[in-house]
N, C-alpha and C. Protein backbone atom coordinates (compact mmCIF):
# COMPACT_ATOMS: atom_id res chain seq x y z
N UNK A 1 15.65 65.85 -43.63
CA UNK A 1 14.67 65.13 -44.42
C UNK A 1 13.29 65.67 -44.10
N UNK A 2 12.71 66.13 -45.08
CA UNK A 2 11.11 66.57 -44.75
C UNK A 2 10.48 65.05 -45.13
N UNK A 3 9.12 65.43 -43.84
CA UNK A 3 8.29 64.20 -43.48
C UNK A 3 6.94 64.43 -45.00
N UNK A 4 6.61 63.78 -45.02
CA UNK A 4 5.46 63.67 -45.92
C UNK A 4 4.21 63.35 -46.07
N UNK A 5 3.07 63.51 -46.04
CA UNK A 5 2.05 63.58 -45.88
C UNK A 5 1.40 62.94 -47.41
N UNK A 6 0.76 61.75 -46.99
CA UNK A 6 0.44 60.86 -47.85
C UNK A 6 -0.89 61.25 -48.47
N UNK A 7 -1.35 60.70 -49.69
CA UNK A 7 -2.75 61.32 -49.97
C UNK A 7 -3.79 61.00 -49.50
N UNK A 8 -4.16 62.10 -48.60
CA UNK A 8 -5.36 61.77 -47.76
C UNK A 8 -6.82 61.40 -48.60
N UNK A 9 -6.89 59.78 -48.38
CA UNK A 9 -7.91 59.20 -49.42
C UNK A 9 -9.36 59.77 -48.72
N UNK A 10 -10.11 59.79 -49.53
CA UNK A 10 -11.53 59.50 -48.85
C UNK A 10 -12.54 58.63 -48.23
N UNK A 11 -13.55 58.77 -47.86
CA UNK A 11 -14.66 57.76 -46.94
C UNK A 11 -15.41 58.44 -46.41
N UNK A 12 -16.95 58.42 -47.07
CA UNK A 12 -17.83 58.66 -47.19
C UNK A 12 -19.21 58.41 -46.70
N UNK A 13 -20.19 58.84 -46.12
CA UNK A 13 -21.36 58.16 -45.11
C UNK A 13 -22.33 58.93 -46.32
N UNK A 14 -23.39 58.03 -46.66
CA UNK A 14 -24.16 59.00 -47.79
C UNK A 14 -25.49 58.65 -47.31
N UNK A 15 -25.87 60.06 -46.81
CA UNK A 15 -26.73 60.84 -46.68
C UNK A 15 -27.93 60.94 -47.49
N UNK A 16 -29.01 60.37 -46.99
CA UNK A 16 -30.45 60.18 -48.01
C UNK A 16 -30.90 61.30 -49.14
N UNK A 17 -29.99 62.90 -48.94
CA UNK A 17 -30.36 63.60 -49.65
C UNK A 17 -28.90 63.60 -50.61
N UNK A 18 -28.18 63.09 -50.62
CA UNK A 18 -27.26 62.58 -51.50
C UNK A 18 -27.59 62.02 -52.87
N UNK A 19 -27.58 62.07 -53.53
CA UNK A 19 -27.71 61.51 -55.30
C UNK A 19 -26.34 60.95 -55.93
N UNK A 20 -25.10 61.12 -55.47
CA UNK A 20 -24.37 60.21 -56.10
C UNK A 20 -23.44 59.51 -54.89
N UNK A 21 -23.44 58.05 -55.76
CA UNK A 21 -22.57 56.93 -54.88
C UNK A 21 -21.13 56.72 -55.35
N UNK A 22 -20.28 57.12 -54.75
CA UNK A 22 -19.06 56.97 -55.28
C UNK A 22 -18.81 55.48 -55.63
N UNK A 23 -18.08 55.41 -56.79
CA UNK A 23 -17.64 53.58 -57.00
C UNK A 23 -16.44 53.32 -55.93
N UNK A 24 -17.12 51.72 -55.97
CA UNK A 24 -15.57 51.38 -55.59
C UNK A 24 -14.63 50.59 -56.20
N UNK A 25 -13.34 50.81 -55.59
CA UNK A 25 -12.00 50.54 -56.12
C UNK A 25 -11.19 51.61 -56.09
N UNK A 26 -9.93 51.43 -57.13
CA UNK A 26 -9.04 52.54 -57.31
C UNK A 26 -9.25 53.87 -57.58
N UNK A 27 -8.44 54.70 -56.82
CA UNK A 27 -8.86 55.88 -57.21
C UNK A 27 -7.46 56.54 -57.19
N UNK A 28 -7.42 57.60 -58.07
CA UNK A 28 -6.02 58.58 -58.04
C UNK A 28 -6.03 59.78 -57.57
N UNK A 29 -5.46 60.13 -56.75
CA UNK A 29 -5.29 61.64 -55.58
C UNK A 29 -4.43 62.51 -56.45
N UNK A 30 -4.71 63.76 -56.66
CA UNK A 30 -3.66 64.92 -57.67
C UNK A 30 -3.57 65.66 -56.44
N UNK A 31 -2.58 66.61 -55.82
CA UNK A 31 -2.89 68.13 -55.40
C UNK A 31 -3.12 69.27 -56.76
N UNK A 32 -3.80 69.90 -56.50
CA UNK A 32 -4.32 71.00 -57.19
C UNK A 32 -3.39 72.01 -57.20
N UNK A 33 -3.20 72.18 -55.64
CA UNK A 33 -2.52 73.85 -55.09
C UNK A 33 -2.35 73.61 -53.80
N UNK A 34 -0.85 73.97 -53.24
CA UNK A 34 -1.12 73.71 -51.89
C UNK A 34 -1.14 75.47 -51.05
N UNK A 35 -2.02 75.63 -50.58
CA UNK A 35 -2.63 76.83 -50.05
C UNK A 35 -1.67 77.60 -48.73
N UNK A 36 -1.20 76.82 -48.28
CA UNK A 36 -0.48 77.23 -47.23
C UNK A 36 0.45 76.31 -46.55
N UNK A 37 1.64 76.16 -46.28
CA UNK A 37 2.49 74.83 -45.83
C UNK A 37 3.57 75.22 -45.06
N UNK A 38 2.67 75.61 -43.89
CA UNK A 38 3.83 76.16 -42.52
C UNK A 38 4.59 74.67 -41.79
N UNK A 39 3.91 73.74 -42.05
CA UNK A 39 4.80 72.42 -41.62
C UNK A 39 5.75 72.37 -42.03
N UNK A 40 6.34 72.92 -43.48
CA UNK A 40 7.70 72.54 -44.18
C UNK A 40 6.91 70.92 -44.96
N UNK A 41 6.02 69.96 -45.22
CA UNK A 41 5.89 68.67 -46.28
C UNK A 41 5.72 68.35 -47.21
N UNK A 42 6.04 67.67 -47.72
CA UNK A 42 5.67 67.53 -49.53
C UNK A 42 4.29 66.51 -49.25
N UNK A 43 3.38 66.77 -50.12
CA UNK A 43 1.95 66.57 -50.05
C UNK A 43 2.01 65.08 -51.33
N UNK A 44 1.85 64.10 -51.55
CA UNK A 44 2.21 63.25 -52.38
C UNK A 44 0.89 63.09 -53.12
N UNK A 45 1.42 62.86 -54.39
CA UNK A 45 -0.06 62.45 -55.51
C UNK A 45 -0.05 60.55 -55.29
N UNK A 46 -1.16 60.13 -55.36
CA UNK A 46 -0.98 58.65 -55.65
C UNK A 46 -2.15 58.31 -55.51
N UNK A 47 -2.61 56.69 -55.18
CA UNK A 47 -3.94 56.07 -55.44
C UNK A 47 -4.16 55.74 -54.18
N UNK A 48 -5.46 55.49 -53.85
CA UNK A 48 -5.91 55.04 -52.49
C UNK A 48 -7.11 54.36 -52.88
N UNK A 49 -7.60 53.64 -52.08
CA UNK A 49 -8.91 52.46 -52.65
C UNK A 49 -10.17 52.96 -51.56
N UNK A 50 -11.27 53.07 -52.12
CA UNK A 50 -12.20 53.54 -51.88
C UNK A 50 -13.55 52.40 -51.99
N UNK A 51 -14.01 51.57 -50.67
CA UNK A 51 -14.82 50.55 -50.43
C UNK A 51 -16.04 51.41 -50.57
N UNK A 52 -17.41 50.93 -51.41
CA UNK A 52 -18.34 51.96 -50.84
C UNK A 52 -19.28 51.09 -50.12
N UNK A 53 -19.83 50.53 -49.14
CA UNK A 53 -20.47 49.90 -47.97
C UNK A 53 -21.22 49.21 -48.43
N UNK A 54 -22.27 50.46 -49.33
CA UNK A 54 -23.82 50.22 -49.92
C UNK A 54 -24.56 50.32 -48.51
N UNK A 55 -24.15 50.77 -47.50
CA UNK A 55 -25.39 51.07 -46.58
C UNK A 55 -24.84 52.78 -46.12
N UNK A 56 -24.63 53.29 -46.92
CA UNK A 56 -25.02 54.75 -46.66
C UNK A 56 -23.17 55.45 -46.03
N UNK A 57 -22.38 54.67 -46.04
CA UNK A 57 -20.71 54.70 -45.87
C UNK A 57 -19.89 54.44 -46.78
N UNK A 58 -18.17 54.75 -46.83
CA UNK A 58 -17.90 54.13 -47.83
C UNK A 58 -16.49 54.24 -47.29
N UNK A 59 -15.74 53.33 -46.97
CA UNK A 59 -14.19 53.42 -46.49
C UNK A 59 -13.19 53.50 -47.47
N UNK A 60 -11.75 54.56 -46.94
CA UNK A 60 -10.85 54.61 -47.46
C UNK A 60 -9.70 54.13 -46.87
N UNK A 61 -8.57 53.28 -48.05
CA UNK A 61 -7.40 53.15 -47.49
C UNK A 61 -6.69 54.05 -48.02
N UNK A 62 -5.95 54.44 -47.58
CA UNK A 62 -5.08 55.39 -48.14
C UNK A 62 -3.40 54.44 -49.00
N UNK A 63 -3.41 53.62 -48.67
CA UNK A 63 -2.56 53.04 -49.19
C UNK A 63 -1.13 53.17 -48.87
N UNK A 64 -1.35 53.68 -48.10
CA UNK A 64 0.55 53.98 -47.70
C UNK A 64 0.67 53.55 -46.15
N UNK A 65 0.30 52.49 -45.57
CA UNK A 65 0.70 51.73 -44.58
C UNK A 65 -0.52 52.40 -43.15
N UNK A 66 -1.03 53.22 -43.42
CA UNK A 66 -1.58 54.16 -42.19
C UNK A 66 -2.99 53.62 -42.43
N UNK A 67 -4.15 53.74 -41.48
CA UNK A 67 -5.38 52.85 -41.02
C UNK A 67 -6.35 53.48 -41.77
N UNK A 68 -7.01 52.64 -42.00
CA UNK A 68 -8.06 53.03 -43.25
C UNK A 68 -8.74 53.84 -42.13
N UNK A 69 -10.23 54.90 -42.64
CA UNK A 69 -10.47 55.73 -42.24
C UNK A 69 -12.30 55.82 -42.93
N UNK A 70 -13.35 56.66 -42.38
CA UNK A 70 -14.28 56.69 -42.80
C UNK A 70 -14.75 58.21 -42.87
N UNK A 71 -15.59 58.48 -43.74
CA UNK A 71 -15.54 60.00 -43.92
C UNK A 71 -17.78 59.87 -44.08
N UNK A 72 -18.29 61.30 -43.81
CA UNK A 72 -19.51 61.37 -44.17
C UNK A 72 -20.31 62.41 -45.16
N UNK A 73 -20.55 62.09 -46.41
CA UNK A 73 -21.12 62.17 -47.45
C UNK A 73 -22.71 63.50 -46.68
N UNK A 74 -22.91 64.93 -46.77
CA UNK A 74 -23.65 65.55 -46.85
C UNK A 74 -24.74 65.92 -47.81
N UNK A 75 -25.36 66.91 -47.68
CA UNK A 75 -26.51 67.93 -48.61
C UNK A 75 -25.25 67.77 -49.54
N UNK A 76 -25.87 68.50 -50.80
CA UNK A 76 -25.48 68.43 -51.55
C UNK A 76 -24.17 68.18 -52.58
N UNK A 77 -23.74 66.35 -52.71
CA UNK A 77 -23.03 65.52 -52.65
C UNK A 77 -21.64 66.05 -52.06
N UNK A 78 -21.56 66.94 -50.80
CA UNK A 78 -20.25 67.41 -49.76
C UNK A 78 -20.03 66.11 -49.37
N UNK A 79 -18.82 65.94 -48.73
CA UNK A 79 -18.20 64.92 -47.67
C UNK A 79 -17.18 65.74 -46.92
N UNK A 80 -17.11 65.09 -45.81
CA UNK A 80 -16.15 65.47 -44.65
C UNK A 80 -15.35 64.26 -44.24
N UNK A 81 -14.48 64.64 -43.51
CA UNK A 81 -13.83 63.63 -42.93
C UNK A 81 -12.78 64.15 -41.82
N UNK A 82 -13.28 63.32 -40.19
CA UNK A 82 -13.34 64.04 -39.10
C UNK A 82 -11.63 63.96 -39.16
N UNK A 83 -11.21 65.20 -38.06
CA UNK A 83 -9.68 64.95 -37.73
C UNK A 83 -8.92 63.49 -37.73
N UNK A 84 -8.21 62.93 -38.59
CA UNK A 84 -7.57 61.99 -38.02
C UNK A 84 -5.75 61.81 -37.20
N UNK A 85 -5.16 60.64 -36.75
CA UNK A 85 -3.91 60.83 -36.86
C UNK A 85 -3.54 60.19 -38.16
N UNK A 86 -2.51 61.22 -39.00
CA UNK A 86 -2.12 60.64 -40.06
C UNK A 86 -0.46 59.63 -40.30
N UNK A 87 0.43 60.68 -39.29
CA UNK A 87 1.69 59.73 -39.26
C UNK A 87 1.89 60.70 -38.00
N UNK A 88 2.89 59.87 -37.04
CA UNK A 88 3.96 60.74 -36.05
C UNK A 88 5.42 60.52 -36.28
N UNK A 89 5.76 61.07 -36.11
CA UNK A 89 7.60 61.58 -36.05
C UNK A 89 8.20 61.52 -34.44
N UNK A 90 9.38 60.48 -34.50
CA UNK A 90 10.32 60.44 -33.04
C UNK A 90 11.18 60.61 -33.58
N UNK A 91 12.48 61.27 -33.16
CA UNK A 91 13.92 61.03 -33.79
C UNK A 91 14.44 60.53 -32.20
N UNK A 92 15.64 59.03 -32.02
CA UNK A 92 15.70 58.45 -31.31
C UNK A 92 16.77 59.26 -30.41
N UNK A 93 16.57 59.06 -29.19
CA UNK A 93 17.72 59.79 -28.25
C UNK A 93 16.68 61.27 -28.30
N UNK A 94 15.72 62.02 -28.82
CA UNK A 94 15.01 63.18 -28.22
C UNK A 94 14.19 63.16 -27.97
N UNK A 95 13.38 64.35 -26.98
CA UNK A 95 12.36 64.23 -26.40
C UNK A 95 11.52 65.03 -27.11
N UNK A 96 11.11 64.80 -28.54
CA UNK A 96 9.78 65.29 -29.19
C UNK A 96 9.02 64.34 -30.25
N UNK A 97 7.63 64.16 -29.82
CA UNK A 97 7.56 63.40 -30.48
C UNK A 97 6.03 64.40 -31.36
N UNK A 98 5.99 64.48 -32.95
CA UNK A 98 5.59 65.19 -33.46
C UNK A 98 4.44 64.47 -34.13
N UNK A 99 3.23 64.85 -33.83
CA UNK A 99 1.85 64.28 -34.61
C UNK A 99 1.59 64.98 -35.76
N UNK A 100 0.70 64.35 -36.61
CA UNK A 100 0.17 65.09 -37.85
C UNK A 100 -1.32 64.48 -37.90
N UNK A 101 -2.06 65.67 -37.65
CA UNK A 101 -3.74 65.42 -37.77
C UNK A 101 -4.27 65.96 -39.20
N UNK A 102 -4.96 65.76 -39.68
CA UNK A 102 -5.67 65.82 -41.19
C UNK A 102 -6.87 65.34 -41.12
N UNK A 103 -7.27 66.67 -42.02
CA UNK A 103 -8.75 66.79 -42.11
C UNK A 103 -9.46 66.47 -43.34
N UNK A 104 -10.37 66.03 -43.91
CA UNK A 104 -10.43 66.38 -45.63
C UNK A 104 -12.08 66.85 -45.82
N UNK A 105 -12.36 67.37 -46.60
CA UNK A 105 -13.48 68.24 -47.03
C UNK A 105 -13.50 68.26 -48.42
N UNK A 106 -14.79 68.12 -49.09
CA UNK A 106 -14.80 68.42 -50.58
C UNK A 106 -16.22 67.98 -50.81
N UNK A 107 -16.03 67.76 -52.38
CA UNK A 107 -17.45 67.71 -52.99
C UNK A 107 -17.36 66.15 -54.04
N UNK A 108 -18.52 65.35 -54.41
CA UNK A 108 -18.38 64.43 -55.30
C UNK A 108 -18.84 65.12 -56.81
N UNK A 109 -18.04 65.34 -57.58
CA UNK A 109 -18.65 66.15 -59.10
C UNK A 109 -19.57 64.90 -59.83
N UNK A 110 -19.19 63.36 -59.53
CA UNK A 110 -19.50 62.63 -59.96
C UNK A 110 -19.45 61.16 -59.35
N UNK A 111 -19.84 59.75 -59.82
CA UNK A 111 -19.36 58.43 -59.15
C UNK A 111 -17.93 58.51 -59.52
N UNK A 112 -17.43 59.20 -59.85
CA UNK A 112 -15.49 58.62 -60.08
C UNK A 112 -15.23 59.61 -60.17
N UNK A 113 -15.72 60.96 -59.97
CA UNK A 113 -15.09 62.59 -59.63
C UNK A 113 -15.47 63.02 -58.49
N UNK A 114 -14.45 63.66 -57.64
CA UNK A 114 -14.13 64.24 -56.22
C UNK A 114 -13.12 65.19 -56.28
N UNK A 115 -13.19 66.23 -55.74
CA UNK A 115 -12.33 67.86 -55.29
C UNK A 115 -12.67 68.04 -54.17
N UNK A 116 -11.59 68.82 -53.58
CA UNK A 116 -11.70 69.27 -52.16
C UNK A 116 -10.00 69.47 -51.47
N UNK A 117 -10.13 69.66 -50.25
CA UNK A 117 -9.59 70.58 -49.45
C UNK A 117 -9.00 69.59 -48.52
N UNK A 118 -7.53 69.10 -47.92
CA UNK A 118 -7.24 68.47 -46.79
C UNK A 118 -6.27 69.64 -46.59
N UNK A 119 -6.63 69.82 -45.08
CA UNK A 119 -5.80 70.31 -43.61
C UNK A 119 -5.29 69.49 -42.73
N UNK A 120 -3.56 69.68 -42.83
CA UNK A 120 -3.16 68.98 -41.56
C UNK A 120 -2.45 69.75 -40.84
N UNK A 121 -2.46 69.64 -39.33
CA UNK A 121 -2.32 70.21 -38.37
C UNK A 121 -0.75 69.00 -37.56
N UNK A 122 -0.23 69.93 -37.96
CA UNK A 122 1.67 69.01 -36.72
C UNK A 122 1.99 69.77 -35.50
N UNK A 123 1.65 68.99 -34.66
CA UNK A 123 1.44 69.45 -33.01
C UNK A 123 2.97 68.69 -32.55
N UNK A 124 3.73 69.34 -31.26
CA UNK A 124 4.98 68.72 -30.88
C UNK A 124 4.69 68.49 -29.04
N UNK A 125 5.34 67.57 -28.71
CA UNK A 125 4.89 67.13 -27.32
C UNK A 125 6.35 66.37 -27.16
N UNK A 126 6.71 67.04 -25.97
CA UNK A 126 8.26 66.94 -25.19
C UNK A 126 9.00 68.12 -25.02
N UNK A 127 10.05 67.68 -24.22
CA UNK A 127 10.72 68.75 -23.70
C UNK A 127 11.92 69.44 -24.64
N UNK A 128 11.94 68.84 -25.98
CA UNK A 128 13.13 68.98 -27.30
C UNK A 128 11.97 69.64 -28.65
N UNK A 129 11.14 70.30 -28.25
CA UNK A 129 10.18 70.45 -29.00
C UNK A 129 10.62 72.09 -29.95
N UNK A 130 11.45 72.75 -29.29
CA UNK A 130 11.74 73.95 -29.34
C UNK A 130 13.57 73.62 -30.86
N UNK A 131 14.03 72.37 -30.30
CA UNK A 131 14.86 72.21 -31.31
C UNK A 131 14.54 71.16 -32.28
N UNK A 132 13.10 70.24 -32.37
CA UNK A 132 12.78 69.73 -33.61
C UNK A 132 12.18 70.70 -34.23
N UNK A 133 11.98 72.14 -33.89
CA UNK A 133 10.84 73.26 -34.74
C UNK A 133 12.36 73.55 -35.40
N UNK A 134 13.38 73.80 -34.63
CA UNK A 134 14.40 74.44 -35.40
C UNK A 134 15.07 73.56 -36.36
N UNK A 135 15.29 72.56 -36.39
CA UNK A 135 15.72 71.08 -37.26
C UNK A 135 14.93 71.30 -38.28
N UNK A 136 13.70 71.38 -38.33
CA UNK A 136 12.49 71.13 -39.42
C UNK A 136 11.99 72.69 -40.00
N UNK A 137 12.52 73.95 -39.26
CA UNK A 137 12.54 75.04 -39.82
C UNK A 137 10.92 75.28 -40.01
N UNK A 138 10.00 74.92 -38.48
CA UNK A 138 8.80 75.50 -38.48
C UNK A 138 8.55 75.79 -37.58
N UNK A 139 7.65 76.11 -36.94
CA UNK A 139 6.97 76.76 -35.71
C UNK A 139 5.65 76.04 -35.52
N UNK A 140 5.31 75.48 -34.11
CA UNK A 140 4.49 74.94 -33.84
C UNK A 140 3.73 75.22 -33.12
N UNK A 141 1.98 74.45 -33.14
CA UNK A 141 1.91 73.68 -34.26
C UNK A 141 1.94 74.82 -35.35
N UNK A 142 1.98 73.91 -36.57
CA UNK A 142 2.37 74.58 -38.22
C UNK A 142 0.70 74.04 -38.53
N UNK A 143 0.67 74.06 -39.94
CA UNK A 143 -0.37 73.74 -40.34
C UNK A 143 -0.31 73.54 -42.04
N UNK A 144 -0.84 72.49 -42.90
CA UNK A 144 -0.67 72.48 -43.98
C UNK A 144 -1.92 72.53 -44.97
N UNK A 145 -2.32 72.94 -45.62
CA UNK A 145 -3.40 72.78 -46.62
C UNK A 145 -3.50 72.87 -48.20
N UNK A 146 -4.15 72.06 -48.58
CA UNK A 146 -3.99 71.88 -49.93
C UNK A 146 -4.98 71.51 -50.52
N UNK A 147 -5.12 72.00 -51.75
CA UNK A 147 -6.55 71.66 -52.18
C UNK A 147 -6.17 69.70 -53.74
N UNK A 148 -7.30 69.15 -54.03
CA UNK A 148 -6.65 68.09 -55.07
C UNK A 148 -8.18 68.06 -55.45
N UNK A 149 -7.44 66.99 -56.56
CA UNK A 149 -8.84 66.59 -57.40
C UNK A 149 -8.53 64.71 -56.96
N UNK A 150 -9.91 63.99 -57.13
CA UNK A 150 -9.61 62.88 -56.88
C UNK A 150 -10.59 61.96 -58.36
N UNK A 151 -9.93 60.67 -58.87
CA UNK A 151 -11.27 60.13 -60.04
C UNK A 151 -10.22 58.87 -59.68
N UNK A 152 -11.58 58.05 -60.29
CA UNK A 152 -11.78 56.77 -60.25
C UNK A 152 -11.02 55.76 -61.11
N UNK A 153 -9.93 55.29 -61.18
CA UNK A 153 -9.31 54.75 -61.96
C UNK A 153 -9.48 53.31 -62.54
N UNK A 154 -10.08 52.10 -61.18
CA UNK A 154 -10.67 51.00 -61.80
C UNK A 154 -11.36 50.15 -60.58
């Protein structure tokens, strides 16, 4: 079974030289292209909800059970969003237990248009680490990236 990597929503800190405020509410995640996917995951399209603060932040849930997250809004309407943990992997009775960190980067085209870039990084820790790479048919850590478009649905 390949693990999956949910759509890494956004969250935003906006920056006085910033000019647009993303809305909030629903929003829908596309991948574009996925650029490189040495993890072996399927990258999922779906919606994630996007709070915007009104004091210069704006939080995302991602919607798929994992902890909302905050990202910061740059020069010219860029956002980042620092390493997080996104999901880990145990299989019971072995000794590896497998993280997935994700990054996201992009631009706001508009209040309900966003593109950009998430990187995630699957690191393995234990002494069975050498036969969950071979189970999952990657080499670690792997690394995944993909580019999406994101808009505002309601």
């Amino acid at each position: 079974m390949r693990p999956a990597l949910a759509p890494l929503a956004l969250v935003v800190v906006l920056a006085p030289a910033c000019a647009i405020e993303p809305q909030s509410g629903t929003w829908n995640f596309k991948n574009r292209q996925v650029v490189t996917n040495t993890c072996n995951v399927d990258i999922a399209d779906g919606d994630f909800e996007l709070d915007n603060n009104d004091d210069g932040t704006f939080t995302v849930d991602p919607n798929d059970g994992g902890e909302r997250f905050d990202c910061t809004l740059e020069k010219d309407d860029a956002f980042s969003c620092p390493d997080r943990l996104q999901t880990t992997i145990t299989a019971p009775g072995v000794d590896a237990v497998i993280a997935f960190n994700v990054r996201v980067s992009g631009t706001f085209e508009s209040e309900t248009e966003a593109e950009g870039t998430q990187r995630g990084v699957g690191v393995c820790a234990g002494s069975a680490c050498d036969l969950a790479a071979l189970l999952l048919g990657v080499t670690f850590p792997c690394e995944t990236v993909a580019t999406f478009d994101a808009t505002y649905a309601e």
